[in-house]
C-alpha atoms as a PDB file:
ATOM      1  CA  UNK A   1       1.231 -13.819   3.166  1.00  0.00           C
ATOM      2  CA  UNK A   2       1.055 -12.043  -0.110  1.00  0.00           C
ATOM      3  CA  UNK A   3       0.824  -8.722   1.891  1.00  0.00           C
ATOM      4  CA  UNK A   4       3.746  -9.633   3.580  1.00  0.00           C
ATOM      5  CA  UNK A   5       5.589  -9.599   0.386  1.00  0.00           C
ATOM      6  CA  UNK A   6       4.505  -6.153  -0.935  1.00  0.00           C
ATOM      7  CA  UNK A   7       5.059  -4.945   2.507  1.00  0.00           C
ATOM      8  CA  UNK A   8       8.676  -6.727   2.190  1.00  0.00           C
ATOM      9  CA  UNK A   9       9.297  -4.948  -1.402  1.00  0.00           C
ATOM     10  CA  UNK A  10       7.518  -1.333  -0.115  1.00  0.00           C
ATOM     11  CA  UNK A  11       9.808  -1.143   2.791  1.00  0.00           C
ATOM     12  CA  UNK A  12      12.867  -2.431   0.835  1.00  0.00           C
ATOM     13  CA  UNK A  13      11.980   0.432  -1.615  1.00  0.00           C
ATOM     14  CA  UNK A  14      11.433   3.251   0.639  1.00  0.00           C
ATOM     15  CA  UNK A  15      14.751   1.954   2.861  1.00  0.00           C
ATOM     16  CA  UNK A  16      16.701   2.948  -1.001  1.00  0.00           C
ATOM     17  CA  UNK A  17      14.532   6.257  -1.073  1.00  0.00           C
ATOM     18  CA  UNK A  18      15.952   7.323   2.975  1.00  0.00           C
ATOM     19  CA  UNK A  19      19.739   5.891   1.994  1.00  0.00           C
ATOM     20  CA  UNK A  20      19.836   8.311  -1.174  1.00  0.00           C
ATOM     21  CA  UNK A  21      17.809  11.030   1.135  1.00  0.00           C
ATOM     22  CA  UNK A  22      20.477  10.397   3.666  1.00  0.00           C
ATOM     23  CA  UNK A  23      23.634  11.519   1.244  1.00  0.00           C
ATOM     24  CA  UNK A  24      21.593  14.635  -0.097  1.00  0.00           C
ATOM     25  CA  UNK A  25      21.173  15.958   3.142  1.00  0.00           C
ATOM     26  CA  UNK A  26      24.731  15.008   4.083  1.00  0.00           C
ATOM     27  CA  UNK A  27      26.350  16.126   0.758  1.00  0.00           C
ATOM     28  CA  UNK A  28      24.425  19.167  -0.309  1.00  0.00           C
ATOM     29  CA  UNK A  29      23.095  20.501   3.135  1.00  0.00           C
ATOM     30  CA  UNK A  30      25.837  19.452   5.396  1.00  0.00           C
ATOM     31  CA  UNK A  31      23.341  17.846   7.626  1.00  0.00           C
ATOM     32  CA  UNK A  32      24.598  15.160   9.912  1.00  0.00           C
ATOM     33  CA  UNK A  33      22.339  15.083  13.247  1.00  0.00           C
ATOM     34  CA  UNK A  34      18.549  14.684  11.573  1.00  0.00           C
ATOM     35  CA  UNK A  35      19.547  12.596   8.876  1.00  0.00           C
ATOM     36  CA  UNK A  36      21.226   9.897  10.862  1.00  0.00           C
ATOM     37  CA  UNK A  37      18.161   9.508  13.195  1.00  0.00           C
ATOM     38  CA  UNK A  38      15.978   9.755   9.509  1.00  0.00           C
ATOM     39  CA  UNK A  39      18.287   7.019   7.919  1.00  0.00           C
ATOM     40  CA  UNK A  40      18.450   4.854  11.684  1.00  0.00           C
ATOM     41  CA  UNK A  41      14.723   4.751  11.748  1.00  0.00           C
ATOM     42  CA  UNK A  42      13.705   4.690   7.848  1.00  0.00           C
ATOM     43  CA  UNK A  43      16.033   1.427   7.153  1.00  0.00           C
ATOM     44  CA  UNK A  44      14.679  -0.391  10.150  1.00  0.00           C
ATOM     45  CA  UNK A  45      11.291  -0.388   8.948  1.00  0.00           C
ATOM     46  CA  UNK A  46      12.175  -3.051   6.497  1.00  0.00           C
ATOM     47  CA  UNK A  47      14.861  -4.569   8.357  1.00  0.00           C
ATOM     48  CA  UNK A  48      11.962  -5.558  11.611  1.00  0.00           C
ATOM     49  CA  UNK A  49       9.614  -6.646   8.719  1.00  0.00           C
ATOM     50  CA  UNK A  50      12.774  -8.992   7.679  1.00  0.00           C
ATOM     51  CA  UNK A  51      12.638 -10.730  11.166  1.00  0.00           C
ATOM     52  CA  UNK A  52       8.747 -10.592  11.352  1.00  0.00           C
ATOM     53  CA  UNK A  53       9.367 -13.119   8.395  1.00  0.00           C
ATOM     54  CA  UNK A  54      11.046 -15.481  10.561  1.00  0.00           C
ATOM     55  CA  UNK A  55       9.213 -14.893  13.358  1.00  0.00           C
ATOM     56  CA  UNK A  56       9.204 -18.002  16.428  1.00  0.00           C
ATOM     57  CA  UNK A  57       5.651 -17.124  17.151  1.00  0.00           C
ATOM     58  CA  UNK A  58       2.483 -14.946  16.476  1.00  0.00           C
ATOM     59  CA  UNK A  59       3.276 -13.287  19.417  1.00  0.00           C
ATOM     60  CA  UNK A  60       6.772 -12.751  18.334  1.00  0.00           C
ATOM     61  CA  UNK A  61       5.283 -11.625  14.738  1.00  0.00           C
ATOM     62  CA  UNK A  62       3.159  -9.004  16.213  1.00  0.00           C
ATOM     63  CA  UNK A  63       5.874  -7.364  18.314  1.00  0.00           C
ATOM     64  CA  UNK A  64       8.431  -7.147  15.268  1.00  0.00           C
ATOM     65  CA  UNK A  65       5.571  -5.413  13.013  1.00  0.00           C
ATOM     66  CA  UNK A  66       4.288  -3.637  16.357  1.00  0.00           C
ATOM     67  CA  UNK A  67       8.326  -1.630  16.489  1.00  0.00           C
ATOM     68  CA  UNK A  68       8.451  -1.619  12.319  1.00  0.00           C
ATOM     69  CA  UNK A  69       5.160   0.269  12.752  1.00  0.00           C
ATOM     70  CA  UNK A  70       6.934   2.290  15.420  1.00  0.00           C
ATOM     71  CA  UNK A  71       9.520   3.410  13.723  1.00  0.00           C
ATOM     72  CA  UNK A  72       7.528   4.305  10.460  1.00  0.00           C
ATOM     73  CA  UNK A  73       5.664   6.764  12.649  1.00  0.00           C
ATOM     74  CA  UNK A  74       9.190   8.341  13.824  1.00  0.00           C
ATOM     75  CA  UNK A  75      10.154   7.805  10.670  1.00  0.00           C
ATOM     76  CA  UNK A  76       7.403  10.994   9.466  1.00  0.00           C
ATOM     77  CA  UNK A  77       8.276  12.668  12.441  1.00  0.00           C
ATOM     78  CA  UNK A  78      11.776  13.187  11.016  1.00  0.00           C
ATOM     79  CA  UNK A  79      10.567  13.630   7.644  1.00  0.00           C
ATOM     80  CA  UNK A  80       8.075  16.536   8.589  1.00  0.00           C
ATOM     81  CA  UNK A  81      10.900  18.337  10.830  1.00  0.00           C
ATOM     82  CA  UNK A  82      13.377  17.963   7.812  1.00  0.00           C
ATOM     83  CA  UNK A  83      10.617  19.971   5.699  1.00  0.00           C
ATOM     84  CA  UNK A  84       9.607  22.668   8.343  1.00  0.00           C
ATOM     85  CA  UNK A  85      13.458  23.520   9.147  1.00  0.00           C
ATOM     86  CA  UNK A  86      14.078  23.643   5.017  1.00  0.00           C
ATOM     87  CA  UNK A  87      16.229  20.734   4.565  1.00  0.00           C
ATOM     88  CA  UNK A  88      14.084  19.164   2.234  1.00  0.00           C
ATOM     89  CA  UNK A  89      12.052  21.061  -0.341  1.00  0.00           C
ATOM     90  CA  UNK A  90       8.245  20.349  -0.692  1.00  0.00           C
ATOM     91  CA  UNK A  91       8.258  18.472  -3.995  1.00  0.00           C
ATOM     92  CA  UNK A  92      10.644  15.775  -2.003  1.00  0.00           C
ATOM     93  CA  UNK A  93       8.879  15.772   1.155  1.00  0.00           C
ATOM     94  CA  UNK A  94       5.566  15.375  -0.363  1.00  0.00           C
ATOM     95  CA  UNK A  95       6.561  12.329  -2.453  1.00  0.00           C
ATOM     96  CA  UNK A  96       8.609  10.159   0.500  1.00  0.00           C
ATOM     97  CA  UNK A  97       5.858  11.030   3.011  1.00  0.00           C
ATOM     98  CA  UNK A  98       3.387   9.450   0.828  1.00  0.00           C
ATOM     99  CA  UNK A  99       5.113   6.434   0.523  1.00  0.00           C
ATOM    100  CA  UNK A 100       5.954   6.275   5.091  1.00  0.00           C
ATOM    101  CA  UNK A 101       2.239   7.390   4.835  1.00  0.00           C
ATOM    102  CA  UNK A 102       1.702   3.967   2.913  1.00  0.00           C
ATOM    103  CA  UNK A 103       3.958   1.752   5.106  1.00  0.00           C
ATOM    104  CA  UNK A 104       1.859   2.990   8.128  1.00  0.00           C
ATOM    105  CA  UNK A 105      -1.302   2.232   6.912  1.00  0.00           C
ATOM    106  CA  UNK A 106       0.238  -0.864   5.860  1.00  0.00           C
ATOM    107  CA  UNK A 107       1.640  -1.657   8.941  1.00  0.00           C
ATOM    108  CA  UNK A 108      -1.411  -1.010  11.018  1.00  0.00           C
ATOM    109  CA  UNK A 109      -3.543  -3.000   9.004  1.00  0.00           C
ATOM    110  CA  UNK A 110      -0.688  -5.886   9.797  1.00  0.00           C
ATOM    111  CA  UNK A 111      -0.938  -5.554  13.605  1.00  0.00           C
ATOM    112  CA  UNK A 112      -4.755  -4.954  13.929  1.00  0.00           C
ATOM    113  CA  UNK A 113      -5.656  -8.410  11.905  1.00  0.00           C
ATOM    114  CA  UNK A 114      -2.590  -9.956  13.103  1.00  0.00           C
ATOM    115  CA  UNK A 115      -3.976  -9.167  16.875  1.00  0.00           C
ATOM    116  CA  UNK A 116      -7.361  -9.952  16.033  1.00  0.00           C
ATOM    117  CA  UNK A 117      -6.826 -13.221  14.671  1.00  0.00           C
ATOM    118  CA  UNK A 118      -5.566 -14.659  17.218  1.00  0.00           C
END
């Protein structure tokens, strides 16, 4: 359980880091199409980790971590295309991809001894 919470506080964290990601790009680079599917997927990470807390079964655990794991991946997809089309500089890139890096590996850890457990 005590993963659970620094998963909880990581995602919560990084959800803060997309938000003020989110008005940059749509502020300073007038950029309106990526960063609504970056902020859509980067605030539901913590959001389906939210419900995996409250979860009616294991079963019902695994799936909610099983789509926050989901959309961490998608989640680094957007992040990477915002870098190679120069919305985001490298400095920025490098420092919020480490921490969706994190959540994955996080995340995966979650399912694969949640699953095997079981």
């Amino acid at each position: 359980m005590k993963e659970n919470n620094i998963i909880k506080d990581k995602s919560f964290s990084f959800a803060i880091r997309v938000v003020q990601m989110f008005k940059y790009l749509q502020d300073e680079k007038k950029e309106f199409v990526l960063s609504k599917q970056l902020l859509r997927s980067g605030t539901s990470i913590g959001a389906l980790i939210r419900e995996a807390e409250h979860a009616q079964s294991k079963a019902d655990f695994i799936h909610k971590m099983s789509i926050a794991l989901k959309e961490a991946n998608e989640t680094e997809y957007w992040l990477v295309l915002l870098y190679k089309t120069e919305y985001i500089q490298a400095n920025a890139y490098d420092s919020i991809s480490k921490d969706a890096v994190e959540l994955l590996k996080m995340l995966i850890s979650i399912v694969k001894t949640s699953k095997n457990n079981g």
